[in-house]
N, C-alpha and C. Protein backbone atom coordinates (compact mmCIF):
# COMPACT_ATOMS: atom_id res chain seq x y z
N UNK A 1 36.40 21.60 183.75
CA UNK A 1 36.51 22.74 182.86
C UNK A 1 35.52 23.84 183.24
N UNK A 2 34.01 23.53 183.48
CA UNK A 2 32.90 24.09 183.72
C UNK A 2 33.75 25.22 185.53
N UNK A 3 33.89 24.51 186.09
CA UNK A 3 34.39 24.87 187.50
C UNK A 3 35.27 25.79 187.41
N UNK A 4 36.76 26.32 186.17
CA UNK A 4 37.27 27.24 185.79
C UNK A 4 36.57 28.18 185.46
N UNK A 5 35.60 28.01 184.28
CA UNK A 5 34.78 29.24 183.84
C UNK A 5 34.27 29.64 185.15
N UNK A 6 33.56 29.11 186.25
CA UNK A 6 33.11 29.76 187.11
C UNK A 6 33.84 30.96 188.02
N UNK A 7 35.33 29.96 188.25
CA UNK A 7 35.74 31.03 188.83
C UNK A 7 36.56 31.93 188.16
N UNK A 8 36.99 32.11 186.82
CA UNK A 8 37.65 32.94 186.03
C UNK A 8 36.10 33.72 185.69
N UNK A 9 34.76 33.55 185.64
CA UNK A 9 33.94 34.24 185.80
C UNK A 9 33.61 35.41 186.69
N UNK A 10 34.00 34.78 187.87
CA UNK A 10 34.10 35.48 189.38
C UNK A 10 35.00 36.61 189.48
N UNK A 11 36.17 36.16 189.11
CA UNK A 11 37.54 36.96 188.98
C UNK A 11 36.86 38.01 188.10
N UNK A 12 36.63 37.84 186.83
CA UNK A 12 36.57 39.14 185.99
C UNK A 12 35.68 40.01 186.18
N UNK A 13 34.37 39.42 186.92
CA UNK A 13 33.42 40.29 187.18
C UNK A 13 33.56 41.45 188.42
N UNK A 14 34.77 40.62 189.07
CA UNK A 14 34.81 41.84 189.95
C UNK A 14 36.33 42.63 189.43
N UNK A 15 36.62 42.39 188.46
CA UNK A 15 37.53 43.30 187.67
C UNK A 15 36.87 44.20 187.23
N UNK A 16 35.49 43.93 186.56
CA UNK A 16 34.53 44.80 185.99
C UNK A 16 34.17 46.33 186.84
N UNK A 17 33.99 45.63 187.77
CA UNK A 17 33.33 46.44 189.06
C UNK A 17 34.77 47.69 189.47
N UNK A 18 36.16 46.90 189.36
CA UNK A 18 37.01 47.77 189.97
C UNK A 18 37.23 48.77 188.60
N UNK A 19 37.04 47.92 187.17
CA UNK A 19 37.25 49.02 185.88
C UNK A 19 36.25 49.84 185.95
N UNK A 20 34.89 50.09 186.23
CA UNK A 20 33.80 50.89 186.44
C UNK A 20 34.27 52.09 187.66
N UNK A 21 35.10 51.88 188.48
CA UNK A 21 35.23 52.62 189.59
C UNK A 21 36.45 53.56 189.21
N UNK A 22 37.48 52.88 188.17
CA UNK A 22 38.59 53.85 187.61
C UNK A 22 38.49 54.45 186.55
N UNK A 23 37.12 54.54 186.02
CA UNK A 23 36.63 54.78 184.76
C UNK A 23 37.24 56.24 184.29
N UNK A 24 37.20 57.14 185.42
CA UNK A 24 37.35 58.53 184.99
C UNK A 24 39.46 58.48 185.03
N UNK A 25 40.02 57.75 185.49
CA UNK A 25 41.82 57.64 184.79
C UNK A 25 41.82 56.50 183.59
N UNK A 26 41.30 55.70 183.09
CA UNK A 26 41.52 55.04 182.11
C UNK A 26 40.14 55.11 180.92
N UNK A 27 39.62 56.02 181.30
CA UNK A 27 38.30 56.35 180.56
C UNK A 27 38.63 57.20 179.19
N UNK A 28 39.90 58.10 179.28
CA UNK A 28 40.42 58.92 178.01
C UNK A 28 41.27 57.98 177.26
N UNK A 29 42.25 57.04 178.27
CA UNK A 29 43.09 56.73 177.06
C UNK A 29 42.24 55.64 176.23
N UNK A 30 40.87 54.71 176.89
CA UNK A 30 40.78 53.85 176.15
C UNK A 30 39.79 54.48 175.02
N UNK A 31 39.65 55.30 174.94
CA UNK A 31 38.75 56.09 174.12
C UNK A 31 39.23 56.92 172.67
N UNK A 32 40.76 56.90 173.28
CA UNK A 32 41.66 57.75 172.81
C UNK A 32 42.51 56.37 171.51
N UNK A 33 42.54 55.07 172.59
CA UNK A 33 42.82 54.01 171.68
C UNK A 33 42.18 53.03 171.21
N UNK A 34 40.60 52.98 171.53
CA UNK A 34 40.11 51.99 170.76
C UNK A 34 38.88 53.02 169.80
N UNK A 35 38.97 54.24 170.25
CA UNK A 35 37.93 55.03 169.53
C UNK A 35 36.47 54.95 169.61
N UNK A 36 35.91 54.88 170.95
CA UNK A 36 34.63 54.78 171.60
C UNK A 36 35.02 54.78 173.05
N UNK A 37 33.08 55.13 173.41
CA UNK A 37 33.39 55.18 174.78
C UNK A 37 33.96 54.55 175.88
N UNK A 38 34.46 54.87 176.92
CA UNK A 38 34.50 53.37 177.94
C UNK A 38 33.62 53.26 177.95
N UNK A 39 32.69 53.59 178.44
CA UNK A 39 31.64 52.94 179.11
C UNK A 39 30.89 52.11 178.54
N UNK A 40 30.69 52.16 176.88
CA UNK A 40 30.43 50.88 176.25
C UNK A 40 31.33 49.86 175.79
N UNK A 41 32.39 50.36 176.29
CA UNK A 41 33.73 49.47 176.14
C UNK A 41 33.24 48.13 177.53
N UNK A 42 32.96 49.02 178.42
CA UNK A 42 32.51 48.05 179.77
C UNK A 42 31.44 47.57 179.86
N UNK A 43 30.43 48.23 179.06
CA UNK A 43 29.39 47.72 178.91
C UNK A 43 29.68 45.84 178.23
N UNK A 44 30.36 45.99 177.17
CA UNK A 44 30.14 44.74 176.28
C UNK A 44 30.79 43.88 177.07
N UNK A 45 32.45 44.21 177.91
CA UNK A 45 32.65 42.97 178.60
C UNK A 45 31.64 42.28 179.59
N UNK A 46 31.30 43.13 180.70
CA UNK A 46 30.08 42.88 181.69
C UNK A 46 29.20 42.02 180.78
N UNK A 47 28.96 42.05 179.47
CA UNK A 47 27.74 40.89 179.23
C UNK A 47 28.15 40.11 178.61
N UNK A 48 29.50 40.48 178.05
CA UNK A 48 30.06 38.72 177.99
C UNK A 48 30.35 38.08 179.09
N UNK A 49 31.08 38.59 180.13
CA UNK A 49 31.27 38.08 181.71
C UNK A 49 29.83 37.63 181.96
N UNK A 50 28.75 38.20 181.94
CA UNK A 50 27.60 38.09 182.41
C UNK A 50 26.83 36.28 181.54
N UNK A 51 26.97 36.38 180.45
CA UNK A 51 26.79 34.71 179.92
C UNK A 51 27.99 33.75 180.00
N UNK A 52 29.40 34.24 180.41
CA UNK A 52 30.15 33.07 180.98
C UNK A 52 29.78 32.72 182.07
N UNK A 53 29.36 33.88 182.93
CA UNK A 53 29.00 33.81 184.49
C UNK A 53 27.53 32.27 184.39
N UNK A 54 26.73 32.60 183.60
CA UNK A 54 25.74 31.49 183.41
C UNK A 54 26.12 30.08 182.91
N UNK A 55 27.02 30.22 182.09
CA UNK A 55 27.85 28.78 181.43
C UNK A 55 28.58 28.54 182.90
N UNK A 56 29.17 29.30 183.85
CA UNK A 56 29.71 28.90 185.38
C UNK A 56 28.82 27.92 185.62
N UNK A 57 27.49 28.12 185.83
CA UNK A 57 26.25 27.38 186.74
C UNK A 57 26.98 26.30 186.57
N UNK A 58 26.64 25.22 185.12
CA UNK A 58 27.42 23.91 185.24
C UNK A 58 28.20 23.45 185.70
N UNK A 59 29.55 24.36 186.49
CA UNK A 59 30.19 23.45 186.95
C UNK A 59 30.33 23.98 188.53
N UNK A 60 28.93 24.12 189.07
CA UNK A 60 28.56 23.87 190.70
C UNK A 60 28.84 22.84 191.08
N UNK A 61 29.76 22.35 192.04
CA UNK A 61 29.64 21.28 192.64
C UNK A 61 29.66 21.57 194.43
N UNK A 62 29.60 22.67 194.85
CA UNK A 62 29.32 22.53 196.38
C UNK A 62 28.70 24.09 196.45
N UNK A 63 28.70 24.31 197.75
CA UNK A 63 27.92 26.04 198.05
C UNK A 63 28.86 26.72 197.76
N UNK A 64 30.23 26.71 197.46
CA UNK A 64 31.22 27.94 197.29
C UNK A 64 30.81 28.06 195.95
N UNK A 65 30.63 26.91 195.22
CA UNK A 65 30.73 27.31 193.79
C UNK A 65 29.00 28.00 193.69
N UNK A 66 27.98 27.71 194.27
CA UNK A 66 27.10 28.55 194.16
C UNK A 66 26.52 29.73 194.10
N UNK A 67 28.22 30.07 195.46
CA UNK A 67 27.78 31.36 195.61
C UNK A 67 28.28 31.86 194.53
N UNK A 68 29.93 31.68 194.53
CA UNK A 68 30.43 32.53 193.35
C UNK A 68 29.55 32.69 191.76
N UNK A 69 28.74 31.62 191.84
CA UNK A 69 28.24 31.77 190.35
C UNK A 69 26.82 33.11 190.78
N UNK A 70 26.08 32.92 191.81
CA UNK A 70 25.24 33.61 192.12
C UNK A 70 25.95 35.05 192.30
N UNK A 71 26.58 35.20 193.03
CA UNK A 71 27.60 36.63 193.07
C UNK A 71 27.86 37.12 191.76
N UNK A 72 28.58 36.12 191.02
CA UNK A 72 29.12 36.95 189.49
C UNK A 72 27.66 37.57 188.73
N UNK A 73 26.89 36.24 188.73
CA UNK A 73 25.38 37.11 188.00
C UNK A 73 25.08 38.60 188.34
N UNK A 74 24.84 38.66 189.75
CA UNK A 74 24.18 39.43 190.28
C UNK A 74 24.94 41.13 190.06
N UNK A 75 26.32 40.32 190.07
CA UNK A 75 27.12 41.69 189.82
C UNK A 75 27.52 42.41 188.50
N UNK A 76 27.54 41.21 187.69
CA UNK A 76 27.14 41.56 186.06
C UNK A 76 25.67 42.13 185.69
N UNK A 77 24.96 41.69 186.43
CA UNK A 77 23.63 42.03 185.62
C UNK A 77 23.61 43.12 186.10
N UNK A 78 23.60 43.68 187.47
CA UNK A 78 23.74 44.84 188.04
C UNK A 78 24.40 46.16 187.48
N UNK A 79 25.55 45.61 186.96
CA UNK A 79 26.56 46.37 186.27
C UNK A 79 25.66 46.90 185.19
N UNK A 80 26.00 46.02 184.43
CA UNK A 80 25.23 45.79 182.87
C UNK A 80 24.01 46.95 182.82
N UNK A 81 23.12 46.82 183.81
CA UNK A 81 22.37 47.22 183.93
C UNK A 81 22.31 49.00 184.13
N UNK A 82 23.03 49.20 184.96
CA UNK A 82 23.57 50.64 185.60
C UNK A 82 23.98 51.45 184.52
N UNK A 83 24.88 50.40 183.43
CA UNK A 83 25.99 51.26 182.97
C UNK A 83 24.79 51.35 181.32
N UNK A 84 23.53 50.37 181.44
CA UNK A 84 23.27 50.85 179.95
C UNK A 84 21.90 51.82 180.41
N UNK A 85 21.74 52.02 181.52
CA UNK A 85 20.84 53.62 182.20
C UNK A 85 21.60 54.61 181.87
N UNK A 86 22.81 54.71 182.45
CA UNK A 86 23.35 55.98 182.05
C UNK A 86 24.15 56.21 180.35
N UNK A 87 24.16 55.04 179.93
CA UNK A 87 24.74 55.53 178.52
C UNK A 87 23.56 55.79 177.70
N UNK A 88 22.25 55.16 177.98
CA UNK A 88 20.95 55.73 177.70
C UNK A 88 20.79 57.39 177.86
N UNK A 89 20.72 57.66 179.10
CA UNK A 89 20.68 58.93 179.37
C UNK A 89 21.65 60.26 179.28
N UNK A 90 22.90 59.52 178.93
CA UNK A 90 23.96 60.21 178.36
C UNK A 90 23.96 60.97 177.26
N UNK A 91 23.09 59.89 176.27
CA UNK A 91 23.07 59.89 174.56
C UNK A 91 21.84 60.64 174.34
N UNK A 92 20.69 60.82 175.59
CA UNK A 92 19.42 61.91 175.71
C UNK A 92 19.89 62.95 176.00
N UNK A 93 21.05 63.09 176.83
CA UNK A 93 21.63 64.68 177.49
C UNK A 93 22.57 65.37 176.30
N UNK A 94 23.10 64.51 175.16
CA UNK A 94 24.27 65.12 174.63
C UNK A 94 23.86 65.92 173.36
């Protein structure tokens, strides 16, 4: 079970990464339909991805699964990280 979360961890985090990059074509409508920003729309998945990505660890059983769990962290926290600088500095500029 642990070994799914890892890689359905993997998978979404780099969904994350490709929704961060299309932000500016799906950035109005989801704003338009859930009534907030994307970007804290992406913010909250990235850190739920980001503690499934850690519940992944458990089910390491060779170096692929290491990496992928090490990869998903790195790219969630990264994310996570990026996207709550600029919604910081967004909410100072507006």
């Amino acid at each position: 079970m642990t070994k799914k979360i890892n890689i359905w961890a993997f998978i979404f985090s780099v969904i994350c990464i490709f929704m961060f990059m299309l932000d500016n074509s799906w950035g109005p409508i989801a704003s338009s339909i859930w009534g907030m920003n994307s970007l804290n729309l992406l913010l909250y998945f990235t850190v739920i991805i980001f503690f499934v990505g850690l519940i992944g660890f458990a089910g390491v059983e060779d170096w692929k699964g290491m990496a992928r769990s090490i990869t998903t962290v790195i790219l969630t926290l990264g994310l996570s990280t990026f996207l709550t600088i600029v919604i910081f500095f967004g909410m100072l500029l507006s």
